[in-house]
Protein backbone atom coordinates (compact mmCIF):
# COMPACT_ATOMS: atom_id res chain seq x y z
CA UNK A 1 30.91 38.02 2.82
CA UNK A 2 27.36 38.05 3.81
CA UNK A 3 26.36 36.51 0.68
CA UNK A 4 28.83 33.65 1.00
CA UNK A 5 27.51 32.93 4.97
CA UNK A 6 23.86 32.74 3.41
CA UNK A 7 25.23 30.55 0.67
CA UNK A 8 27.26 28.24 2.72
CA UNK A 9 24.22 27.91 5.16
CA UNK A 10 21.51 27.14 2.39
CA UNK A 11 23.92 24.42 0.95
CA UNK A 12 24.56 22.91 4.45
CA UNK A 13 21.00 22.97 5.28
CA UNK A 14 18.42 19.98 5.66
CA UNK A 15 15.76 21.26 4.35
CA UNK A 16 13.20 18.25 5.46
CA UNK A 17 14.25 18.47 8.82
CA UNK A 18 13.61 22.13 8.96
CA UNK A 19 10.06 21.65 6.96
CA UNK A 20 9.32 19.02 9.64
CA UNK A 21 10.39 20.86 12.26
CA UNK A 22 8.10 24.26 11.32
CA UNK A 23 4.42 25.07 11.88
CA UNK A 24 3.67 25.95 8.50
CA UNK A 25 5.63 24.41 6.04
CA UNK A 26 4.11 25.69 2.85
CA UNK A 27 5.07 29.48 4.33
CA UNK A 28 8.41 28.29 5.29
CA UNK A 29 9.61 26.97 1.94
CA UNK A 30 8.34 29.73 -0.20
CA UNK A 31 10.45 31.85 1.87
CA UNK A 32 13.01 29.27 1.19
CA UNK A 33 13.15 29.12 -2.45
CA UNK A 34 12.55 33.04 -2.40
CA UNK A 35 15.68 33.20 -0.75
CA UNK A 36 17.62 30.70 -2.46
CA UNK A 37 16.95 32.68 -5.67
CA UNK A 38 17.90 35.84 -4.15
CA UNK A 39 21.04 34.39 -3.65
CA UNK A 40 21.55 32.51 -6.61
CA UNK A 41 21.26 35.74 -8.71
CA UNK A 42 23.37 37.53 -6.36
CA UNK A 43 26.03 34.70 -6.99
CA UNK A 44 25.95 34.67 -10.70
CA UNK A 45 26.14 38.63 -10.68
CA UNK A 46 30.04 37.94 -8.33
CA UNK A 47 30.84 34.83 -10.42
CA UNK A 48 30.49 37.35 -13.49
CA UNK A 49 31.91 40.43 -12.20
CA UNK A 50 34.82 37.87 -10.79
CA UNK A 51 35.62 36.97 -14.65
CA UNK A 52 35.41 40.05 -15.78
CA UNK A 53 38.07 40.97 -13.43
CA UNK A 54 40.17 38.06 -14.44
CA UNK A 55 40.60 39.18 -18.14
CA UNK A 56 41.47 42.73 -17.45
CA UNK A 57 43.61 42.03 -14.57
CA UNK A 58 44.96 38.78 -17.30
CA UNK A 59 45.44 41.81 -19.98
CA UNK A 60 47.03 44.04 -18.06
CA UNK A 61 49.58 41.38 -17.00
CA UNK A 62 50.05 40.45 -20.68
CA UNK A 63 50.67 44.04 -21.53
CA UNK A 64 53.50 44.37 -19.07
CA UNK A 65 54.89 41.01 -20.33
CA UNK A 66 54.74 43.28 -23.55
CA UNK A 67 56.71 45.96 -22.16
CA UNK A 68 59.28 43.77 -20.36
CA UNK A 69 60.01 42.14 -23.79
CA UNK A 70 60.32 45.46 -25.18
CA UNK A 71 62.83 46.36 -22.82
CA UNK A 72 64.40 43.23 -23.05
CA UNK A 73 64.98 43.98 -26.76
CA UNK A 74 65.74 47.46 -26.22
CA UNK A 75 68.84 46.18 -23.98
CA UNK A 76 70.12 43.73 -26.74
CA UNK A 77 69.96 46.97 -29.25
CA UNK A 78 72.10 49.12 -26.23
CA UNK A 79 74.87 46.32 -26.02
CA UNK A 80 75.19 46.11 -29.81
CA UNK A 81 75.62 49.28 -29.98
CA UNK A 82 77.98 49.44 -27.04
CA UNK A 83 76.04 50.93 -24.75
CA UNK A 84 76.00 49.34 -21.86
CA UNK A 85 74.95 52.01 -19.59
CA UNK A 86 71.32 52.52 -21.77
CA UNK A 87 71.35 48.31 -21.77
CA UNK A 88 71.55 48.28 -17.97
CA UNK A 89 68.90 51.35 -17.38
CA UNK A 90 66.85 48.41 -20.05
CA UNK A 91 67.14 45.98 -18.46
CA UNK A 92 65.66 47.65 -15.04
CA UNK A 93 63.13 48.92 -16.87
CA UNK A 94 62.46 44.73 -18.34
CA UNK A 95 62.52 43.41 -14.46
CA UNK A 96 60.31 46.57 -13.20
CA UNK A 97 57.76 45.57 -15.95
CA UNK A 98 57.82 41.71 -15.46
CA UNK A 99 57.25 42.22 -11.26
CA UNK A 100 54.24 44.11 -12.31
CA UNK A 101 53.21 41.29 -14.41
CA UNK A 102 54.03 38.80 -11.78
CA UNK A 103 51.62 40.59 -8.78
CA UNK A 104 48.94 40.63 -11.98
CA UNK A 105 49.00 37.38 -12.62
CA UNK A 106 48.98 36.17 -9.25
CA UNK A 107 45.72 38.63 -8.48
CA UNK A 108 44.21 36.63 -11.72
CA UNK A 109 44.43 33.43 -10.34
CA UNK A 110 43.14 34.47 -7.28
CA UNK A 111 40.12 35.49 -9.39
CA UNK A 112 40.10 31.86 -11.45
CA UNK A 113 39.95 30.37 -7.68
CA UNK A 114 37.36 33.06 -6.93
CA UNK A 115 35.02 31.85 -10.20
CA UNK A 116 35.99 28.10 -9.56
CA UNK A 117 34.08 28.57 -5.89
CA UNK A 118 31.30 30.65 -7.20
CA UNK A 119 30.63 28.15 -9.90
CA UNK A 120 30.64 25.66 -7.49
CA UNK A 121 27.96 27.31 -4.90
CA UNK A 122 26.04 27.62 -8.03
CA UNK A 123 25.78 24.69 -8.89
CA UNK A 124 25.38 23.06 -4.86
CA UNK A 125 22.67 26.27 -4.76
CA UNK A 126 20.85 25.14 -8.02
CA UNK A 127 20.60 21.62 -6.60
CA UNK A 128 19.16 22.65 -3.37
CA UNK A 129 16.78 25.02 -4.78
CA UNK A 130 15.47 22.13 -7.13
CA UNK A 131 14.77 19.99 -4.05
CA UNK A 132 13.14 22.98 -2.35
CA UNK A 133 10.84 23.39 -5.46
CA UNK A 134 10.13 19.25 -5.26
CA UNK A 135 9.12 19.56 -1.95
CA UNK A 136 6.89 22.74 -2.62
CA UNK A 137 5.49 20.82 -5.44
CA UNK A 138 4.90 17.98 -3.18
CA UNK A 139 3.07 20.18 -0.43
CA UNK A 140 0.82 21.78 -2.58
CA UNK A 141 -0.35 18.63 -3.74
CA UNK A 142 -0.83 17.34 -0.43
CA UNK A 143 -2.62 20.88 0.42
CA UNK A 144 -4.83 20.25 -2.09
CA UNK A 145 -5.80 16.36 -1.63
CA UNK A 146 -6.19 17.74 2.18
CA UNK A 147 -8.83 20.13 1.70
CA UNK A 148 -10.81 18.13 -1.30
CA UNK A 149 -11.15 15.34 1.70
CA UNK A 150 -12.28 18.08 4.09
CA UNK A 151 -14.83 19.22 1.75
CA UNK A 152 -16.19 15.45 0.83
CA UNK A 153 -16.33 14.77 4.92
CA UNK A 154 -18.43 18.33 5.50
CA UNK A 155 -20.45 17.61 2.34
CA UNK A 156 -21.30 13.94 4.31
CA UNK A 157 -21.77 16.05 7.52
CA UNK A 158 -24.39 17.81 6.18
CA UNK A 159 -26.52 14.81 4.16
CA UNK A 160 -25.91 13.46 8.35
CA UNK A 161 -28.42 9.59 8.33
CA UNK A 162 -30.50 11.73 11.15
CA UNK A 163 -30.78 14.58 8.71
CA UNK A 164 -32.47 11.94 5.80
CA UNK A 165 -34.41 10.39 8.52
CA UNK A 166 -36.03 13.65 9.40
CA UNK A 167 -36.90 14.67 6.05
CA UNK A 168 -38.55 11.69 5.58
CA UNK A 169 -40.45 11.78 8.38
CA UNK A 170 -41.83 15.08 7.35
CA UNK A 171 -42.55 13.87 4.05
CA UNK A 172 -44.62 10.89 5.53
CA UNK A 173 -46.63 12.89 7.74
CA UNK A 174 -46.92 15.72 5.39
CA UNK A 175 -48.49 12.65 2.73
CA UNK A 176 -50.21 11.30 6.00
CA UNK A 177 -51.92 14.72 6.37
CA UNK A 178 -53.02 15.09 2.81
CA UNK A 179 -54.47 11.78 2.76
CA UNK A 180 -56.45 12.47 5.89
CA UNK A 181 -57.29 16.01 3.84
CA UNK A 182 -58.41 14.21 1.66
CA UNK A 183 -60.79 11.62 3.98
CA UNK A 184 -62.73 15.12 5.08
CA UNK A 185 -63.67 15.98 1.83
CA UNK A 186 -65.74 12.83 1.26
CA UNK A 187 -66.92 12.89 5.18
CA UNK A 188 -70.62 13.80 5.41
CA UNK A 189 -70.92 14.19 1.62
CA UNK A 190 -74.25 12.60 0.27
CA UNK A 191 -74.20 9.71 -1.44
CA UNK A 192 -74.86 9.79 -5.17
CA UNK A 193 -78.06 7.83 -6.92
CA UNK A 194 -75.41 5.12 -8.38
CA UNK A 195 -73.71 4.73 -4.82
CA UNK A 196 -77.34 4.56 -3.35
CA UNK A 197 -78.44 1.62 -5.65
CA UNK A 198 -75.27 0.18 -5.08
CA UNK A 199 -76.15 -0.06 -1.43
CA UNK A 200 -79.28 -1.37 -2.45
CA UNK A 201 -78.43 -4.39 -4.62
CA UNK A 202 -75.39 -5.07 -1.84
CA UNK A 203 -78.40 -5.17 1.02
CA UNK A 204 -80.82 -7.70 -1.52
CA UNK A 205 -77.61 -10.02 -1.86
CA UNK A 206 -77.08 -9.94 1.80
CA UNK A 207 -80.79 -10.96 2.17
CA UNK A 208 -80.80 -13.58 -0.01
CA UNK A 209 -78.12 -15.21 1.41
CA UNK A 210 -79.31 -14.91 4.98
CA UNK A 211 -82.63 -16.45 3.61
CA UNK A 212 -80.79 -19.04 2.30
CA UNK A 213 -78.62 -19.75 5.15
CA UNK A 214 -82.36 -20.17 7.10
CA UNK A 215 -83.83 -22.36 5.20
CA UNK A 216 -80.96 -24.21 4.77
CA UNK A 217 -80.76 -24.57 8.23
CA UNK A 218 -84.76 -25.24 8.76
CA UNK A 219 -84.08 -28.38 6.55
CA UNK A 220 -81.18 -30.18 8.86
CA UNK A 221 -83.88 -29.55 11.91
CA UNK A 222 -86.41 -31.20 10.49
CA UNK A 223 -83.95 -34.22 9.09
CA UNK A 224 -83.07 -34.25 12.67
CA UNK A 225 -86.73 -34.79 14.02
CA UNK A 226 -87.11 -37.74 11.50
């Protein structure tokens, strides 16, 4: 009976209310489709052990319908024969045989009833169980979309804009630093022979054009004194 309660409450079940309802579905319908299997093969092994029972309790009833005929024919025999005495201890014998056959029959289709029902659990059970395995296939999915999005939002987390910002701050000063590096290696240094005639022809071009900006301005004074 056990296995028919479990049955009867596994077909009667809703299983999205109960998934909705618990803290961790995943957990709750692997235990679910664990135990609807469980079950299932526990029904199939009844429903076959109930049709085994069925034939040989069907075959023993046919053999007594054997045996009743027998006697049946044995009593014809008797009263051809004249004797009625043997064809009335017959004929008993017929009626014993064919009550035997009557209580086997009935207990075989008690057993056809019995297969009828399993058959139909199994097939309410296999119907369930497929939803189950929907809705486990359905959960992992979503498990799985879940924590892909949780890893792109802590991979974002960790490039943070502050976290750029920084590291290019460093690298600024850091290229800041080597160009100043760089400014102390030419501080103080003598200047070469080309640099220092360089300086020179720069200081006789300065000259002449502050000579010419003198005389230039010599001439509007003395256009003025005219």
């Amino acid at each position: 009976m056990g296995v028919f309660t479990r049955v009867r409450d596994i077909i009667s079940s809703n299983i999205n209310a109960m998934l909705d309802r618990a803290e961790d579905p995943e957990k709750l319908v692997r235990l679910m489709i664990r135990e609807m299997e469980d079950t299932l093969v526990e029904i199939k092994a009844s429903c076959a052990q109930s049709i085994a029972g069925k034939k040989r309790v069907q075959r023993q009833a046919d053999e007594m319908r054997a045996r009743a005929h027998a006697w049946a024919a044995k009593a014809e025999l008797a009263v051809k024969k004249g004797r009625e005495d043997l064809a009335r201890e017959a004929l008993m014998e017929k009626r014993r045989f064919n009550e035997r056959a009557d209580v086997l029959e009935e207990e075989a289709a008690q057993f056809d009833g019995l297969v009828e029902s399993h058959q139909q659990d199994i097939t309410a059970l296999e119907a369930k169980l497929g939803m189950a395995r929907d809705k486990q296939r359905i959960l992992v999915q979503r498990h799985n979309r879940a924590q892909g999005k949780r890893r792109a939002q802590e991979s974002i987390r960790r490039v943070d804009t502050s976290d750029a910002l920084l590291r290019f701050e460093q690298f600024e000063n850091r290229i800041e630093r080597m160009e100043a590096e760089a400014d102390l290696v030419n501080y103080g240094r003598k200047p070469s022979l080309l640099e220092a005639f360089a300086d020179l022809e720069t200081d006789e071009d300065i000259e002449q054009e502050l000579e010419a900006l003198k005389a230039a301005g010599s001439k509007s004074e003395s256009a003025e004194q005219a």
